[in-house]
N, C-alpha and C. Protein backbone atom coordinates (compact mmCIF):
# COMPACT_ATOMS: atom_id res chain seq x y z
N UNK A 1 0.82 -1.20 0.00
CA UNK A 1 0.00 0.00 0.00
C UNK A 1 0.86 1.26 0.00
N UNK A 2 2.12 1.20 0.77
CA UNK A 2 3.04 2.32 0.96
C UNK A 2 3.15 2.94 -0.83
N UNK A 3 3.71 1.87 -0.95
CA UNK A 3 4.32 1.92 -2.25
C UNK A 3 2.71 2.71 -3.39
N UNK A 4 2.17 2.18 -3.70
CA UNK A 4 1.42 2.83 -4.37
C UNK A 4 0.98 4.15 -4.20
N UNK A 5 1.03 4.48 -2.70
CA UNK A 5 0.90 5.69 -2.52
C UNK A 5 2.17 6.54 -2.84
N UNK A 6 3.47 6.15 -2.99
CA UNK A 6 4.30 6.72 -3.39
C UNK A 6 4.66 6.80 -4.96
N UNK A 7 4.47 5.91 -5.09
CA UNK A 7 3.73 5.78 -7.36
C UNK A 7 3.11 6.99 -7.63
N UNK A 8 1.94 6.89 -6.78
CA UNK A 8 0.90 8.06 -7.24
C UNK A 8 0.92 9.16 -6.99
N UNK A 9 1.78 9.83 -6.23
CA UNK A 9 2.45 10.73 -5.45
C UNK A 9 3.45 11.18 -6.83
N UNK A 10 4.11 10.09 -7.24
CA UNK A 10 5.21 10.55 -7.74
C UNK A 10 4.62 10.33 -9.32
N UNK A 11 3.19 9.79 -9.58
CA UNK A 11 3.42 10.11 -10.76
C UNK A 11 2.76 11.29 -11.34
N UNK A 12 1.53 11.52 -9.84
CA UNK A 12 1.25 13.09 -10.16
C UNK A 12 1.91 14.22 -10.04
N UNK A 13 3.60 14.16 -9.93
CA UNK A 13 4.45 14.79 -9.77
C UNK A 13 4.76 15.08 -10.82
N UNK A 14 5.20 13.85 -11.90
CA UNK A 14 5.55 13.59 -12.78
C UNK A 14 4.50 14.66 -13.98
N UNK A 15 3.51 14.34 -13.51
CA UNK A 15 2.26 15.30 -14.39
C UNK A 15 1.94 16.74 -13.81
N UNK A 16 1.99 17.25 -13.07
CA UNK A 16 2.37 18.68 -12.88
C UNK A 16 3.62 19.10 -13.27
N UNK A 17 4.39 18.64 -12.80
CA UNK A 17 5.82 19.15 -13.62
C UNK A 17 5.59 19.07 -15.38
N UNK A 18 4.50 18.18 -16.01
CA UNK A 18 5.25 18.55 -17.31
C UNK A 18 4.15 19.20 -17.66
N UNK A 19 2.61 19.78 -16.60
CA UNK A 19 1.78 20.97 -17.22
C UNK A 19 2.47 22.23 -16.95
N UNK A 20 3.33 22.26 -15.75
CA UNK A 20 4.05 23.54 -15.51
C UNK A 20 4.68 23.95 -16.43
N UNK A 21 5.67 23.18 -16.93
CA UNK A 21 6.93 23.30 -18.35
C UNK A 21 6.33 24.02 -19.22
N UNK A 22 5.16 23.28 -19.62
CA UNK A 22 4.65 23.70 -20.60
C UNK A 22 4.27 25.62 -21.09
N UNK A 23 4.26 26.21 -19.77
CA UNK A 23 3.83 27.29 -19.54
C UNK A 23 5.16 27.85 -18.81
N UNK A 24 6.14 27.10 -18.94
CA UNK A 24 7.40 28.54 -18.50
C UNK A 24 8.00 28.94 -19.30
N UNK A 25 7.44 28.45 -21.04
CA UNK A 25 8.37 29.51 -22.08
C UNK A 25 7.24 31.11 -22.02
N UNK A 26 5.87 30.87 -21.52
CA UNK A 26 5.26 31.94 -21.65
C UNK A 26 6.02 33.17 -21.40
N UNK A 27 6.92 33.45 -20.18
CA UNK A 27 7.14 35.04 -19.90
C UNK A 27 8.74 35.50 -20.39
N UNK A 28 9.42 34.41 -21.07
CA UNK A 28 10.26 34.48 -22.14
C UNK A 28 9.46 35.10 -23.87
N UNK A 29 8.52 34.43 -23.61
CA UNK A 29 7.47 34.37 -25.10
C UNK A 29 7.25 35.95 -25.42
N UNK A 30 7.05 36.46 -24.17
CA UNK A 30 6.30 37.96 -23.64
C UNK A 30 7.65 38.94 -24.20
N UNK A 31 8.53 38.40 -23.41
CA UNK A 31 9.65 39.11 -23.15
C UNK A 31 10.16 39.52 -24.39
N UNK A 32 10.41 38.34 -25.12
CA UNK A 32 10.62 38.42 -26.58
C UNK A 32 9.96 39.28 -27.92
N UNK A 33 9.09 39.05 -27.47
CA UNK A 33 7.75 39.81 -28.24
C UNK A 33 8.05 40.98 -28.14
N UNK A 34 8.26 41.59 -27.05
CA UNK A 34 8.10 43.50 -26.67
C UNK A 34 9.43 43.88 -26.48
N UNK A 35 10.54 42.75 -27.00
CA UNK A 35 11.56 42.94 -26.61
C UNK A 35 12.27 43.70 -25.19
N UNK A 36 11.73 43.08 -24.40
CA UNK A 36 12.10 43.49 -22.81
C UNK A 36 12.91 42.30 -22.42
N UNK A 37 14.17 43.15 -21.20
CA UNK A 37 15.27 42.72 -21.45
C UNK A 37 15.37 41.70 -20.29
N UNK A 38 14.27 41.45 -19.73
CA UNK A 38 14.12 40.51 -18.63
C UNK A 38 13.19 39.97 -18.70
N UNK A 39 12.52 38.65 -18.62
CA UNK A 39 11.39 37.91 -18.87
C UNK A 39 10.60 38.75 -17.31
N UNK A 40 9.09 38.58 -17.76
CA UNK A 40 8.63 39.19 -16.61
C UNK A 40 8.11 38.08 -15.49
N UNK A 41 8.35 38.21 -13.94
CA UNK A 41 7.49 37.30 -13.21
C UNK A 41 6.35 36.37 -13.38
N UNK A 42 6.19 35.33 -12.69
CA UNK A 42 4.56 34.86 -13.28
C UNK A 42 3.70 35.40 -13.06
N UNK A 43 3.82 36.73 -11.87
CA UNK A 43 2.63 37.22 -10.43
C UNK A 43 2.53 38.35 -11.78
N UNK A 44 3.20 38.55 -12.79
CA UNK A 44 2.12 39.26 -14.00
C UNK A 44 0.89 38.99 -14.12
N UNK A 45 0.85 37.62 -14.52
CA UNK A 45 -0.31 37.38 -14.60
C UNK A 45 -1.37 36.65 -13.87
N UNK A 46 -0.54 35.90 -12.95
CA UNK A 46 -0.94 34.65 -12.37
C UNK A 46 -1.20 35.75 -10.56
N UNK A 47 -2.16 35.38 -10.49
CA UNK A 47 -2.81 36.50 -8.81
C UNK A 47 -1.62 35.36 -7.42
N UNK A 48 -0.90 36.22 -7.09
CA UNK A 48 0.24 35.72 -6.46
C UNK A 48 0.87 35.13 -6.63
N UNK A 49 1.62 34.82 -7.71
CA UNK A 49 2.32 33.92 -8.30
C UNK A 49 2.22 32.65 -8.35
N UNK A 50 0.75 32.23 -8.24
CA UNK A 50 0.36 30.60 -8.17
C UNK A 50 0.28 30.43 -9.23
N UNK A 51 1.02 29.69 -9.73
CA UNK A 51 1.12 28.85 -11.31
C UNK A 51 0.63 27.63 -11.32
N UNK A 52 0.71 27.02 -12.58
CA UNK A 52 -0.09 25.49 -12.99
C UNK A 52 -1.17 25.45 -13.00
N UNK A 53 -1.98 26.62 -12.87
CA UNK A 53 -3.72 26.66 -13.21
C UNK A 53 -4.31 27.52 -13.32
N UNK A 54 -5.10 27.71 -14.78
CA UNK A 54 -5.50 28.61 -15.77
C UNK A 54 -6.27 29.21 -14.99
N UNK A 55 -6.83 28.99 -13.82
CA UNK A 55 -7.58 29.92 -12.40
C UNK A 55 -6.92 30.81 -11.93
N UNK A 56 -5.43 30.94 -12.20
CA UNK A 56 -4.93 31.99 -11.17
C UNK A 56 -4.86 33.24 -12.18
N UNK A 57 -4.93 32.89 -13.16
CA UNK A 57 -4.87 34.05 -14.54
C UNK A 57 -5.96 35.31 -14.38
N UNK A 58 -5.28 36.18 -13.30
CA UNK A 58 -7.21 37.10 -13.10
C UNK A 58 -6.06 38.38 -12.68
N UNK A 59 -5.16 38.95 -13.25
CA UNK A 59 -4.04 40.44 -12.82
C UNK A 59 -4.95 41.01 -14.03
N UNK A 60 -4.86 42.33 -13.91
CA UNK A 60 -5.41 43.59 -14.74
C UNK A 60 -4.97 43.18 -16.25
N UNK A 61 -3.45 43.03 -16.32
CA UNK A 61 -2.54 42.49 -17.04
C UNK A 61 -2.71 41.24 -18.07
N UNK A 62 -3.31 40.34 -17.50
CA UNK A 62 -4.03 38.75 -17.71
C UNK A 62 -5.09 39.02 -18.85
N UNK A 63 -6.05 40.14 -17.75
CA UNK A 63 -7.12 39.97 -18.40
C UNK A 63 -6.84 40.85 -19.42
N UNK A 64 -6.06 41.38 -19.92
CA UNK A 64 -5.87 41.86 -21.33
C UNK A 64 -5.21 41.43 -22.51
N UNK A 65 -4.61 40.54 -21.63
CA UNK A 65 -3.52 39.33 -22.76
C UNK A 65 -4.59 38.50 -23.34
N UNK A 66 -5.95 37.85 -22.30
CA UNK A 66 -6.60 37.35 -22.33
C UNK A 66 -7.40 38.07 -23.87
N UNK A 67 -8.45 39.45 -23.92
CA UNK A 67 -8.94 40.06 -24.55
C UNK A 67 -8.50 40.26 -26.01
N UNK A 68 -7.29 39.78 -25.84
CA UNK A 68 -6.51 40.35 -26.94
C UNK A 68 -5.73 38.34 -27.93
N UNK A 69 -6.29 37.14 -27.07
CA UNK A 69 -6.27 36.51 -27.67
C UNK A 69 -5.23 35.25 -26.99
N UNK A 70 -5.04 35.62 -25.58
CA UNK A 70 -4.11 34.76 -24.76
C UNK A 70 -5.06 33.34 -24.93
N UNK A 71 -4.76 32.43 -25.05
CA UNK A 71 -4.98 31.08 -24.56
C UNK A 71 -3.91 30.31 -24.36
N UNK A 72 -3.87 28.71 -24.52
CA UNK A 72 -2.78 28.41 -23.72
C UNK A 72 -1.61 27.01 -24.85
N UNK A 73 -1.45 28.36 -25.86
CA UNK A 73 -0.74 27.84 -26.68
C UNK A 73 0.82 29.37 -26.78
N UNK A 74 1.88 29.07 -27.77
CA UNK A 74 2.85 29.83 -27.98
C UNK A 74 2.77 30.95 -28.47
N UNK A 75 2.07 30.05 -29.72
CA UNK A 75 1.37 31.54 -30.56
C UNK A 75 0.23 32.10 -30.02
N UNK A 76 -0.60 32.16 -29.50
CA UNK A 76 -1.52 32.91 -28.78
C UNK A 76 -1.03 34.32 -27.63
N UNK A 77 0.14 33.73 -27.14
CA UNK A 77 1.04 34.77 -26.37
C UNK A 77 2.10 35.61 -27.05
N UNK A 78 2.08 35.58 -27.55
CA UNK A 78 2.81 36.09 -28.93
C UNK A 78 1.49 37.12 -29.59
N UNK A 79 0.73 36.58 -29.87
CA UNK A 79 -0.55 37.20 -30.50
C UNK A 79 -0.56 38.59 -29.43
N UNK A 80 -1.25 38.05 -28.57
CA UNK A 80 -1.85 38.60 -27.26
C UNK A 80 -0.95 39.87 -26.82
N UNK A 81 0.55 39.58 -27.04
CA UNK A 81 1.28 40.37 -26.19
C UNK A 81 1.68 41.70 -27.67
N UNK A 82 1.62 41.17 -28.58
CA UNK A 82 1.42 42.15 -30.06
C UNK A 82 0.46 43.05 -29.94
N UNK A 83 -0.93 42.21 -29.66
CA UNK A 83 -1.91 43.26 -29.73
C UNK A 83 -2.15 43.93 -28.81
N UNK A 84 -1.60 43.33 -27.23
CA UNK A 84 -1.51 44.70 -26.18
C UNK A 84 -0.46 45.96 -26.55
N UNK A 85 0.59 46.03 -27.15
CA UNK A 85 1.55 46.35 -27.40
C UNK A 85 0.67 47.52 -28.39
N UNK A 86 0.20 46.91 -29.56
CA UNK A 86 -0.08 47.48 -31.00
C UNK A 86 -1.61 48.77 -30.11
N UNK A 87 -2.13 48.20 -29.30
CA UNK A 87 -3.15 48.73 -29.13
C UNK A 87 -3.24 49.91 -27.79
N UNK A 88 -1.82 49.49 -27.47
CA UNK A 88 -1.18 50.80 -25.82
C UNK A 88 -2.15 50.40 -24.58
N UNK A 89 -2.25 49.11 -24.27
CA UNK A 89 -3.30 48.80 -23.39
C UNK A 89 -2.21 49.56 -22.47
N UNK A 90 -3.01 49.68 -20.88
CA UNK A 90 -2.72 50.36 -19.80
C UNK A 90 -3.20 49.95 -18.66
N UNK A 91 -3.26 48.82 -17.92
CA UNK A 91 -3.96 47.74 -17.31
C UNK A 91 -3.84 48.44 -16.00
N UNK A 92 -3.43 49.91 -15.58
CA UNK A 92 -3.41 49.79 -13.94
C UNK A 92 -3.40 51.69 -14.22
N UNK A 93 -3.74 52.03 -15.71
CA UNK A 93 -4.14 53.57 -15.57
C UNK A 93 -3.14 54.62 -15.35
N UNK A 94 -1.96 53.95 -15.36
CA UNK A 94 -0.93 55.28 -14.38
C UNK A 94 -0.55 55.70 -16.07
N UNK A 95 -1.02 56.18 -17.18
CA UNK A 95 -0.39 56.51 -17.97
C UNK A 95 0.77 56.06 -19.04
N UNK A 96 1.14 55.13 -18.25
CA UNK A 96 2.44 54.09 -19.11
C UNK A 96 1.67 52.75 -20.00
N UNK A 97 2.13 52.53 -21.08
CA UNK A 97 1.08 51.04 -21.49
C UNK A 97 2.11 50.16 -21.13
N UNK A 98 1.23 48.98 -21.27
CA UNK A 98 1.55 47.57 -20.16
C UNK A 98 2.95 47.00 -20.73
N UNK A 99 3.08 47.43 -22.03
CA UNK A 99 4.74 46.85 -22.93
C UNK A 99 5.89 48.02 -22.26
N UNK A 100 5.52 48.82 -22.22
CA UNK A 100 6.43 49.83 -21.62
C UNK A 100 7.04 49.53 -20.55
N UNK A 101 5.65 49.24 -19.44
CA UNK A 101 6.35 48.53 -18.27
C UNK A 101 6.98 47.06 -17.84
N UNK A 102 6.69 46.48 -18.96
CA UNK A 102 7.42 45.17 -19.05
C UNK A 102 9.05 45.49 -19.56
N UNK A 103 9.41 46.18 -20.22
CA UNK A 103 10.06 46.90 -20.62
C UNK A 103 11.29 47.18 -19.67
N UNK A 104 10.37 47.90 -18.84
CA UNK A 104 11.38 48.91 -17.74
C UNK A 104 11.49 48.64 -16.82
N UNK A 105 10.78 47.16 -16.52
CA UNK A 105 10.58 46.41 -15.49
C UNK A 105 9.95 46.89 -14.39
N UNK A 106 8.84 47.51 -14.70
CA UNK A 106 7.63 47.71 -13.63
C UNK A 106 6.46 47.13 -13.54
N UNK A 107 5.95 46.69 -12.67
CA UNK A 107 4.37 46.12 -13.10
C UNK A 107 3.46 46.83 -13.74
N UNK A 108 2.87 46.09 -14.56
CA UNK A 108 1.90 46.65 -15.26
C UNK A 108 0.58 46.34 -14.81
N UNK A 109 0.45 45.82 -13.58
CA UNK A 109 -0.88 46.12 -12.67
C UNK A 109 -1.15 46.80 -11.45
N UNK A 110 0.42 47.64 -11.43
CA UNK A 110 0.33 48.48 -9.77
C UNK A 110 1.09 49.44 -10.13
N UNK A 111 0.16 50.94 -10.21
CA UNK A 111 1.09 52.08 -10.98
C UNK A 111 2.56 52.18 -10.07
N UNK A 112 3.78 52.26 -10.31
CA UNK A 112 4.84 53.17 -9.86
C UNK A 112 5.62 52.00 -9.30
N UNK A 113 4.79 50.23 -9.42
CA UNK A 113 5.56 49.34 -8.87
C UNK A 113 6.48 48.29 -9.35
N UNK A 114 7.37 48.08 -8.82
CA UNK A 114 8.88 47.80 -9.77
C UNK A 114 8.19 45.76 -9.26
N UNK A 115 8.57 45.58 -10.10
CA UNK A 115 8.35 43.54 -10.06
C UNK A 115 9.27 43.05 -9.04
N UNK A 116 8.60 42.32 -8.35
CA UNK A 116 9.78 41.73 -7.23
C UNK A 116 9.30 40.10 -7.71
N UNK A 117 10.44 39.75 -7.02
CA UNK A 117 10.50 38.05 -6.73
C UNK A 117 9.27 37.38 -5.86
N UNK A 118 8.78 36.90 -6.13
CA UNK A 118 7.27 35.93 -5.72
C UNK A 118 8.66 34.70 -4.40
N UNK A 119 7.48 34.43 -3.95
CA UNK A 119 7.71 33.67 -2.69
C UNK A 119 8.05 32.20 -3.50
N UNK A 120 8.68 31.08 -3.33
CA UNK A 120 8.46 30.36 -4.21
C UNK A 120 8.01 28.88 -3.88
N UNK A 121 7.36 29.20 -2.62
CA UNK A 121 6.54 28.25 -2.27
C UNK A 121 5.15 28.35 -2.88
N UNK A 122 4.76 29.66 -3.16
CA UNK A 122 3.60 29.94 -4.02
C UNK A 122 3.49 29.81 -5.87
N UNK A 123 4.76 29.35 -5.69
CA UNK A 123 4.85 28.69 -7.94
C UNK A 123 6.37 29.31 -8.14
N UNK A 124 6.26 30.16 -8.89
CA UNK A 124 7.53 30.80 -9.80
C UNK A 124 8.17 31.78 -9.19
N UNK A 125 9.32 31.83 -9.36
CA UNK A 125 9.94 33.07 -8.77
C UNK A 125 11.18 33.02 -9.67
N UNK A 126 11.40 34.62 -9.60
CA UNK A 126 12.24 35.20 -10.79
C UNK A 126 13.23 35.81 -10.48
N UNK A 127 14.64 35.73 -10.66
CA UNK A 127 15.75 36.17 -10.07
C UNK A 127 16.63 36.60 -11.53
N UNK A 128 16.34 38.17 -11.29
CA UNK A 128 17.43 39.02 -12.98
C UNK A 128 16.75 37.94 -14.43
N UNK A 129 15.72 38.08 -14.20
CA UNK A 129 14.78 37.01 -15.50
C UNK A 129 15.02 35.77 -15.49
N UNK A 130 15.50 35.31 -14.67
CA UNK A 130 15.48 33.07 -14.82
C UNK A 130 14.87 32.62 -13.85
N UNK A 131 14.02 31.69 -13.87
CA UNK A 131 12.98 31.16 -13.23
C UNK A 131 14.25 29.99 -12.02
N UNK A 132 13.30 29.98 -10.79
CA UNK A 132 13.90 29.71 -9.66
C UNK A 132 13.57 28.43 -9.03
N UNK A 133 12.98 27.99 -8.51
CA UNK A 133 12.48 26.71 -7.94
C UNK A 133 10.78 26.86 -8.57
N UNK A 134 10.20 25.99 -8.74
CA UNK A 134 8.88 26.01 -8.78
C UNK A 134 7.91 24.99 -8.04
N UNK A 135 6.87 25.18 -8.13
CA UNK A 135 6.32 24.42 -7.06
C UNK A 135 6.32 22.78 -7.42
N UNK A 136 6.52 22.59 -8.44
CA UNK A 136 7.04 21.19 -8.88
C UNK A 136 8.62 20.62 -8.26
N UNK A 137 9.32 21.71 -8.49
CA UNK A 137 10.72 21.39 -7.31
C UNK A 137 10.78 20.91 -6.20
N UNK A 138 9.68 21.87 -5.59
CA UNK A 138 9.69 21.78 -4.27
C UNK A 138 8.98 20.48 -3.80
N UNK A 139 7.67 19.98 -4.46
CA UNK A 139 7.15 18.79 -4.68
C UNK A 139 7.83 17.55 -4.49
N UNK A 140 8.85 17.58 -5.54
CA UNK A 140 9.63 16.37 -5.71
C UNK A 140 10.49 16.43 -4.25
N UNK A 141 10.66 18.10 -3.76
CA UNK A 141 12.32 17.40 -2.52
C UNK A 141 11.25 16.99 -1.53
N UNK A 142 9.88 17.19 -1.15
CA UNK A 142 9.11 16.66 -0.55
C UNK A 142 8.87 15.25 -0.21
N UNK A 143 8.75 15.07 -1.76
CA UNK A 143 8.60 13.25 -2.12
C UNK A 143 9.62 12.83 -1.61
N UNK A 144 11.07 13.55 -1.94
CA UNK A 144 12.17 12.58 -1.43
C UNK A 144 11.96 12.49 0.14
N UNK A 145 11.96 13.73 0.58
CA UNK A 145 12.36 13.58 2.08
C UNK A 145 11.38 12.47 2.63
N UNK A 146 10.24 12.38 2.36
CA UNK A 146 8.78 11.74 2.98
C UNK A 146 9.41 9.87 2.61
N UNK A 147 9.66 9.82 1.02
CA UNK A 147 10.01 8.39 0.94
C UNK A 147 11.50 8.12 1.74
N UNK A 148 12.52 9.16 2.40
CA UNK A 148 13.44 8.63 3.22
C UNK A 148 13.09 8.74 4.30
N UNK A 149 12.59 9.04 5.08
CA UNK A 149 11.94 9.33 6.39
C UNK A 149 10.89 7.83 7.12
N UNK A 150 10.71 7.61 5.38
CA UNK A 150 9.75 6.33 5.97
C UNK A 150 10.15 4.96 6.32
N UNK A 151 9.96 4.36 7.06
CA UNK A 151 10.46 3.36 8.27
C UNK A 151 10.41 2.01 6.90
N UNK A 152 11.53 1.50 6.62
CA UNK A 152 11.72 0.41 5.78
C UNK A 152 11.41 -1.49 6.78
């Protein structure tokens, strides 16, 4: 019984880690697009930097990537981040549009606020643009410690 519970443990590990992947070329994708010189945080878009589910997608920011054609493919973020760009969206009103502040590395959902590093027990976290531990990391040193801990 141990054992299966550690299978299933580890193979839904196995399957969050490769829905996460899938979604960490997104803020490279962004970056690229508007040519900004640092990929931006996930807590862009994702409401506290909880990643791995299309639920956390609700920042000022989101919902305009969204409007403009975000879904949850490459080219769609690419699309999305063109037509915020092409169209000067302004997701938090302070006058700057949302490419500008990706740009200059400010948020583009809190006027005057510079992007910090997300906690990274809560998903992604971003250090000078490269992604840091994610909650799939942390997952797996979990699994390890729990399957060495357990009484053989």
């Amino acid at each position: 019984m141990d054992r299966t519970i550690a299978l299933s443990a580890g193979l839904a590990l196995v399957a969050l880690a490769a829905t996460a992947q899938a979604r960490d070329e997104f803020p490279g994708l962004i970056a690229e697009q508007l040519h900004a010189p640092h990929d931006p945080p996930c807590g862009v878009c994702h409401e506290g930097g909880k990643t791995g589910s299309a639920a956390t997608v609700f920042t000022p920011f989101a919902w305009a990537m969204r409007a403009h054609g975000l879904a949850d493919s490459a080219s769609s973020v690419q699309t999305a981040a063109q037509g915020v760009k092409d169209d000067a969206v302004d997701s938090d009103g302070d006058g700057t549009p949302d490419w500008r502040e990706l740009v200059d590395g400010t948020d583009p959902n809190a006027p005057g606020t510079a992007m910090y590093t997300q906690d990274p027990q809560l998903g992604c976290q971003m250090v000078n643009g490269s992604p840091g531990p994610s909650a799939a990391g942390w997952l797996a040193a979990l699994l390890a410690v729990m399957l060495r801990r357990r009484p053989r």
